[in-house]
C-alpha atoms as a PDB file:
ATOM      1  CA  UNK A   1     -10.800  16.601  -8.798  1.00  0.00           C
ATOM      2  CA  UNK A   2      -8.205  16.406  -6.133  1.00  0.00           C
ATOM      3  CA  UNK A   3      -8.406  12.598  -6.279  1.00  0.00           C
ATOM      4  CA  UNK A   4      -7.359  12.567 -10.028  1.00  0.00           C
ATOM      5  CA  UNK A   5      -4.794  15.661 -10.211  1.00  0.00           C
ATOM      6  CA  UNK A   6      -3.606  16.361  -6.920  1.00  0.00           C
ATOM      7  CA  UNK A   7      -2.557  19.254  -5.836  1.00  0.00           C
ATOM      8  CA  UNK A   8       0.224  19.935  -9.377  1.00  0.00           C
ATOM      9  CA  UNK A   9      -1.532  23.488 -10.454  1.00  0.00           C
ATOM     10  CA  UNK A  10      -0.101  22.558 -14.180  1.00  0.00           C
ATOM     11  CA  UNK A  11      -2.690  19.654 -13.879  1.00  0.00           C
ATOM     12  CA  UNK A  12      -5.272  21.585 -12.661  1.00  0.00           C
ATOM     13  CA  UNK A  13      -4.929  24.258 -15.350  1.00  0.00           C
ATOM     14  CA  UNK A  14      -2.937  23.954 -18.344  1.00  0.00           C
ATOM     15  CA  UNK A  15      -3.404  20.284 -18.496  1.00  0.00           C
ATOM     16  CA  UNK A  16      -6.911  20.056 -19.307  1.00  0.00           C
ATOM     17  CA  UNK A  17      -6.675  23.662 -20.695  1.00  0.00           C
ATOM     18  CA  UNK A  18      -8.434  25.512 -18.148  1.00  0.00           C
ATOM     19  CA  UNK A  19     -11.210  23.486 -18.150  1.00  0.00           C
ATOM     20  CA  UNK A  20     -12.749  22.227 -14.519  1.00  0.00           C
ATOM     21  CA  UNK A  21     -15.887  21.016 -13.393  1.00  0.00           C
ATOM     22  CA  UNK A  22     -18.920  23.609 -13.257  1.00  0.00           C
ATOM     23  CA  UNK A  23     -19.972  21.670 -10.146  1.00  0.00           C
ATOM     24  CA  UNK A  24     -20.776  18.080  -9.081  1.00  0.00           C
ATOM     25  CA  UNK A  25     -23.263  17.067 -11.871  1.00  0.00           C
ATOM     26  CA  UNK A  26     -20.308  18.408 -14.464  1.00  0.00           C
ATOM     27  CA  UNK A  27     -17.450  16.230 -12.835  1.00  0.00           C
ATOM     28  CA  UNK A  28     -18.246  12.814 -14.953  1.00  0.00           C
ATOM     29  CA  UNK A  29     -18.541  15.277 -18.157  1.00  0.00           C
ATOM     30  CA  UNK A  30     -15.146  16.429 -16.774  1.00  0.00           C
ATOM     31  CA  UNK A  31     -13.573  13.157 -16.333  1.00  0.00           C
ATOM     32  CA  UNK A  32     -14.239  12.208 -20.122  1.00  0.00           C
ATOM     33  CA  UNK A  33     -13.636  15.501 -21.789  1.00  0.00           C
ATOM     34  CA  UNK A  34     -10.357  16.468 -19.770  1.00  0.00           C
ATOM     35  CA  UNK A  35      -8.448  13.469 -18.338  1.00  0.00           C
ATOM     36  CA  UNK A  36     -10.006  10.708 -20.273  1.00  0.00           C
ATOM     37  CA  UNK A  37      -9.547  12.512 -23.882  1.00  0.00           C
ATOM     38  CA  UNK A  38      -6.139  11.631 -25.945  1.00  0.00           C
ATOM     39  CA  UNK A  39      -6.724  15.176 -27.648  1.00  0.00           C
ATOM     40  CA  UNK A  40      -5.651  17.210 -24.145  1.00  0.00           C
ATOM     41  CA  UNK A  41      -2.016  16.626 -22.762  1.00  0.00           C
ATOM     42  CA  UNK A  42      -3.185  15.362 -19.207  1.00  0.00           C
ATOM     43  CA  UNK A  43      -4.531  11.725 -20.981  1.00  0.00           C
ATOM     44  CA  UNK A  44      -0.291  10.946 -21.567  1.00  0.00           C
ATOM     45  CA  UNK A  45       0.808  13.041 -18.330  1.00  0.00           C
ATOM     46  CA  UNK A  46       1.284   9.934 -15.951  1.00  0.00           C
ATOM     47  CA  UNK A  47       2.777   7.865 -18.708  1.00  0.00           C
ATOM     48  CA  UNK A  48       5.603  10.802 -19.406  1.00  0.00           C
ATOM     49  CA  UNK A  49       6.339  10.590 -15.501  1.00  0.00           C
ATOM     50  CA  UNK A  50       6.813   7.243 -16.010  1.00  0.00           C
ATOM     51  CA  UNK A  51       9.021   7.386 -18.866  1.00  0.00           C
ATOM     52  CA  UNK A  52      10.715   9.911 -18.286  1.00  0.00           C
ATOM     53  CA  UNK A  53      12.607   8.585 -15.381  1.00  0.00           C
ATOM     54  CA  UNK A  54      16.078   7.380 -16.450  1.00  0.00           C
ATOM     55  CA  UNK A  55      16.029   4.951 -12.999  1.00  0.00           C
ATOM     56  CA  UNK A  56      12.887   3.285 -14.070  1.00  0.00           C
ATOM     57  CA  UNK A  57      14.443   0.877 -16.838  1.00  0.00           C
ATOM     58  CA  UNK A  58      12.006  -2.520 -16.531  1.00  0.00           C
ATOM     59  CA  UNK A  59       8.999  -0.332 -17.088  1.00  0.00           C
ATOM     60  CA  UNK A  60       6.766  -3.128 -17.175  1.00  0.00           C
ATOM     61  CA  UNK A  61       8.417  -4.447 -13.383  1.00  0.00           C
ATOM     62  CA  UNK A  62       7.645  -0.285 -12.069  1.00  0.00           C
ATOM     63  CA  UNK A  63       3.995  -0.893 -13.932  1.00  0.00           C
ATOM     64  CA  UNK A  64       3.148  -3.761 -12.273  1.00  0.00           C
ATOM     65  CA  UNK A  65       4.110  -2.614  -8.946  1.00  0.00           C
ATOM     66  CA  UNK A  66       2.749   0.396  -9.178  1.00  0.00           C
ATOM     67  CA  UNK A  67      -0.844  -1.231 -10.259  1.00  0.00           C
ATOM     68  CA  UNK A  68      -0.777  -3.803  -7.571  1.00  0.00           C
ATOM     69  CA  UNK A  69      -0.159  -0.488  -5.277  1.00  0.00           C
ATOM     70  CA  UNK A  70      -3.034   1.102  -7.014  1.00  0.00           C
ATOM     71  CA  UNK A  71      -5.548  -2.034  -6.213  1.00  0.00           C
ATOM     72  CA  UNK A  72      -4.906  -2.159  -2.527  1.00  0.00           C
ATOM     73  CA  UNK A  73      -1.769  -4.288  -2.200  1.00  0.00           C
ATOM     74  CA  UNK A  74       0.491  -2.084  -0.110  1.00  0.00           C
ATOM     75  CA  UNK A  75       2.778  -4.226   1.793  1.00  0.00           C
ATOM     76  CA  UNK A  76       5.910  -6.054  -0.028  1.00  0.00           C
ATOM     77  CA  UNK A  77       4.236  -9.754   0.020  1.00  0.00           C
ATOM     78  CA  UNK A  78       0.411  -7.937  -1.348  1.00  0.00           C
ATOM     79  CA  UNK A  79       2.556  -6.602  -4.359  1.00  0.00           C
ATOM     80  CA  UNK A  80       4.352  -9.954  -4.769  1.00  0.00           C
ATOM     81  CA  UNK A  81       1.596 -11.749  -5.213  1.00  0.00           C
ATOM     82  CA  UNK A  82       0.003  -9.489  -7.323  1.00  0.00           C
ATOM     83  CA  UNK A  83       2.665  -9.352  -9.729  1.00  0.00           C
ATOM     84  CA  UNK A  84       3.367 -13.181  -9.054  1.00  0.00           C
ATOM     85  CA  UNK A  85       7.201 -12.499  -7.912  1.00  0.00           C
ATOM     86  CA  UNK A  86       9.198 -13.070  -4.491  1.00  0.00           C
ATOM     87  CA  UNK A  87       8.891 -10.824  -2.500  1.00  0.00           C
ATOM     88  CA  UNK A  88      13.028 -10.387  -1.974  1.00  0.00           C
ATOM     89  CA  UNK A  89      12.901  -9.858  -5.773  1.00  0.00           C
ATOM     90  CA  UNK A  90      11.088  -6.370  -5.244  1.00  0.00           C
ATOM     91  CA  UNK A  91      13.693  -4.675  -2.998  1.00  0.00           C
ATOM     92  CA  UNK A  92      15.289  -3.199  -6.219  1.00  0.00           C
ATOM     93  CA  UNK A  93      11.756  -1.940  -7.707  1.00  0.00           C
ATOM     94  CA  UNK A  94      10.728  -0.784  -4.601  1.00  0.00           C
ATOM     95  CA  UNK A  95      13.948   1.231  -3.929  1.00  0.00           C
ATOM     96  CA  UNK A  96      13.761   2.644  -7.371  1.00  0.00           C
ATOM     97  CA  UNK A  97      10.291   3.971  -7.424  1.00  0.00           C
ATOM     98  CA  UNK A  98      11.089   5.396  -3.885  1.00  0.00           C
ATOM     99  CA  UNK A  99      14.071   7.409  -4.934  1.00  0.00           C
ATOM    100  CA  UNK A 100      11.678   8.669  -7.942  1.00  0.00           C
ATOM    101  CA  UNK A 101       9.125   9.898  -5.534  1.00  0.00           C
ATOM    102  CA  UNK A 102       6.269   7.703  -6.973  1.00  0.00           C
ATOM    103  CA  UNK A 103       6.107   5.341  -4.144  1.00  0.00           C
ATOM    104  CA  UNK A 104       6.290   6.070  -0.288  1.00  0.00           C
ATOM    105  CA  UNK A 105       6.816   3.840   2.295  1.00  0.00           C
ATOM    106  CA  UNK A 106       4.829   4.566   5.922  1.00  0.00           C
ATOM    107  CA  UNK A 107       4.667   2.265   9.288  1.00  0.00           C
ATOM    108  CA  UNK A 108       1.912   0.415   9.132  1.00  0.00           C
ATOM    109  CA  UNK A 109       0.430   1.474  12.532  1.00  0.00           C
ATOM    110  CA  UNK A 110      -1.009  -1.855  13.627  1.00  0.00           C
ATOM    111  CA  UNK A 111       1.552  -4.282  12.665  1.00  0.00           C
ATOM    112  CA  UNK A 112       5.283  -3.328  14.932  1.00  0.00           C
ATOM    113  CA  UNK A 113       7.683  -3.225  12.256  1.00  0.00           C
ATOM    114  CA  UNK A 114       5.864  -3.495   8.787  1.00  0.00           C
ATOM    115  CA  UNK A 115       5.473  -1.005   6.146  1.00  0.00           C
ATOM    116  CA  UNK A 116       3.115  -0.299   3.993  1.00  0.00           C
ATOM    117  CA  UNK A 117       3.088   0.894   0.312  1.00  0.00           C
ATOM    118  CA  UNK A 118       1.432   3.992  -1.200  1.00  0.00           C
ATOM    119  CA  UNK A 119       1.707   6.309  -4.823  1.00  0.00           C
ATOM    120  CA  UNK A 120       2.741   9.715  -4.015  1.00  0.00           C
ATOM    121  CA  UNK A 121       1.361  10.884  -7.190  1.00  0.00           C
ATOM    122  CA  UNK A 122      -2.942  10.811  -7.429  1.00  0.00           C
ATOM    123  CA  UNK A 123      -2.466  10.695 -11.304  1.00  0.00           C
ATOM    124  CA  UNK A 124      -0.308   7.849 -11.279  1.00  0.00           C
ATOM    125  CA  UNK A 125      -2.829   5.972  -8.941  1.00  0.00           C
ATOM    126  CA  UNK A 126      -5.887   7.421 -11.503  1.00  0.00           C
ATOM    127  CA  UNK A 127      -3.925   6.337 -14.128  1.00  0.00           C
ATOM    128  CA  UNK A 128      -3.008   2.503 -13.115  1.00  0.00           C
ATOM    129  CA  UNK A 129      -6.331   2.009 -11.245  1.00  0.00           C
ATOM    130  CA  UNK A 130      -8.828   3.668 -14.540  1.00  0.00           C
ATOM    131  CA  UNK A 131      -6.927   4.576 -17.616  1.00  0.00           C
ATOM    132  CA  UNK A 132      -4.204   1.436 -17.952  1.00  0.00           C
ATOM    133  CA  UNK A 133      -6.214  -1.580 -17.715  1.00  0.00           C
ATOM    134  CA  UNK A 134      -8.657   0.028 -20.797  1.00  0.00           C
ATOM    135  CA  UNK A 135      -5.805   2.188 -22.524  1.00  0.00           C
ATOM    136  CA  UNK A 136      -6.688   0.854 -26.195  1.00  0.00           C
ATOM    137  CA  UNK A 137     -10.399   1.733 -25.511  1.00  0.00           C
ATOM    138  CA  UNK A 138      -9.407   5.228 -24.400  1.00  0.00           C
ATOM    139  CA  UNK A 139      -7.510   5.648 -27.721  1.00  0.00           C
ATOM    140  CA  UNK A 140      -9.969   4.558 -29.929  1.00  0.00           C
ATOM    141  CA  UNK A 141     -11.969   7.430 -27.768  1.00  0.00           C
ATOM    142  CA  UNK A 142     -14.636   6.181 -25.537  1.00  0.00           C
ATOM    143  CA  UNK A 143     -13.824   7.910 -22.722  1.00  0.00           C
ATOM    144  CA  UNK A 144     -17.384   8.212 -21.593  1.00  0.00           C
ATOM    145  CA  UNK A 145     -17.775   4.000 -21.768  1.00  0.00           C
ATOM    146  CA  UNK A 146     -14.680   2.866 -20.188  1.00  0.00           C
ATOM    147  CA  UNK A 147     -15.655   5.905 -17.059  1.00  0.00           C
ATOM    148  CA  UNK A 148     -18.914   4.377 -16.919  1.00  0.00           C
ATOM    149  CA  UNK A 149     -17.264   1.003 -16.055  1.00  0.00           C
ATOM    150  CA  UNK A 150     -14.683   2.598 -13.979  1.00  0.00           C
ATOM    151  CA  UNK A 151     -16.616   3.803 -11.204  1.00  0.00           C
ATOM    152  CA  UNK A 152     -16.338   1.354  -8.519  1.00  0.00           C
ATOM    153  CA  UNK A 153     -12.853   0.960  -9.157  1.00  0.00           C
ATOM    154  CA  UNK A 154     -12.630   4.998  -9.093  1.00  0.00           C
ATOM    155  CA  UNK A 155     -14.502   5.097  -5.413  1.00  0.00           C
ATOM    156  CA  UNK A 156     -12.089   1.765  -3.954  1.00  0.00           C
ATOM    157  CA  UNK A 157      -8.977   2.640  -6.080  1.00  0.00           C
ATOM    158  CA  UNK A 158      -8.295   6.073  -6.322  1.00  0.00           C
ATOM    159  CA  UNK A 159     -11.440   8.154  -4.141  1.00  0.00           C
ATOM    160  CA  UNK A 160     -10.699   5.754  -0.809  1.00  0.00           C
ATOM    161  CA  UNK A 161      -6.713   6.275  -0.497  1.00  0.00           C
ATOM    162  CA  UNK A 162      -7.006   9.903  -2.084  1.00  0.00           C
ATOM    163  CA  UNK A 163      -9.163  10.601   0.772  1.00  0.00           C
ATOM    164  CA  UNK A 164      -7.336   8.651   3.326  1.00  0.00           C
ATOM    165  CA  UNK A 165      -4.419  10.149   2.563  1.00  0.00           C
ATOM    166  CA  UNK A 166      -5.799  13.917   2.995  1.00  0.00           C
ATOM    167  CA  UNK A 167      -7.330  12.663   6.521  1.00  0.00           C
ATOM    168  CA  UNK A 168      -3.974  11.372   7.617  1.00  0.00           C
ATOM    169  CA  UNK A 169      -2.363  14.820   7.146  1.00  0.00           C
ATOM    170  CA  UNK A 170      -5.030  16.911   8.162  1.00  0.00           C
ATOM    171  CA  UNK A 171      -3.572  17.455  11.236  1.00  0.00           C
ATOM    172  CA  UNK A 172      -0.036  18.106   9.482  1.00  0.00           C
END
């Protein structure tokens, strides 16, 4: 649950209107009934963060990077080539979605010098990694289907990093 909401106690309660997993059989159920549903207000959440951001004017530029974050490609020349720009054209992007708070940059600790790439947000990363690329099937309401064919990219895309991520500030 962490993985999807984060640690935002609006997304863990009001959100999905109270409603949480009974226990690890119930969190698929969960998924589909609370973040993958268009009827509760967590299904549009990440896309209002998005939005709602007056710096964030090219949204389909901030989109891209953020989904080529989301699948894996954290340095500057990974998200370039995923989004099939230079990589001196994303200094602006980059800087933008920084200042947000939806991107953070962190030294990568075996390359002197580099950075890598991650989304501060775990909704945003649920979002671009599960809910974007089948957005018109979660509309039309098949929640359950499109979480079916999510799962690997669930456990590489969103579980991995979420769990990384904890495991790197453990220690904090």
């Amino acid at each position: 649950m962490f993985a999807i909401v984060g640690g935002t106690p609006a997304y863990r309660r009001e959100y999905v209107q109270d409603d949480a997993p009974e226990g690890p059989d119930d969190f698929d159920d969960w998924v589909v009934r609370a973040v993958l549903n268009p009827a509760r207000p967590l299904f549009r959440e990440a896309r209002y963060l998005l939005a709602e951001d007056p710096d964030l004017r090219d949204a389909a530029l901030y989109h891209s990077v953020l989904a080529a974050v989301a699948e894996g490609n954290g340095t500057r020349g990974g998200i370039a080539s995923y989004i099939g720009r230079k990589a001196t054209d994303l200094q602006h992007p980059l800087t933008v979605l920084e200042n947000a708070g939806l991107l953070a940059r962190d030294p990568d600790p075996l390359r002197s010098g580099r950075s890598r790439y991650r989304i501060t947000e775990p909704l945003i990363t649920f979002y671009q990694a599960v809910m974007r690329p089948a957005w018109t099937a979660l509309e039309q309401r098949r929640g359950a289907d499109v979480w079916r064919r999510s799962q690997r990219r669930y456990a590489s895309a969103v579980l991995g990093p979420g769990f990384e991520e904890t495991v790197r500030h453990s220690g904090d």
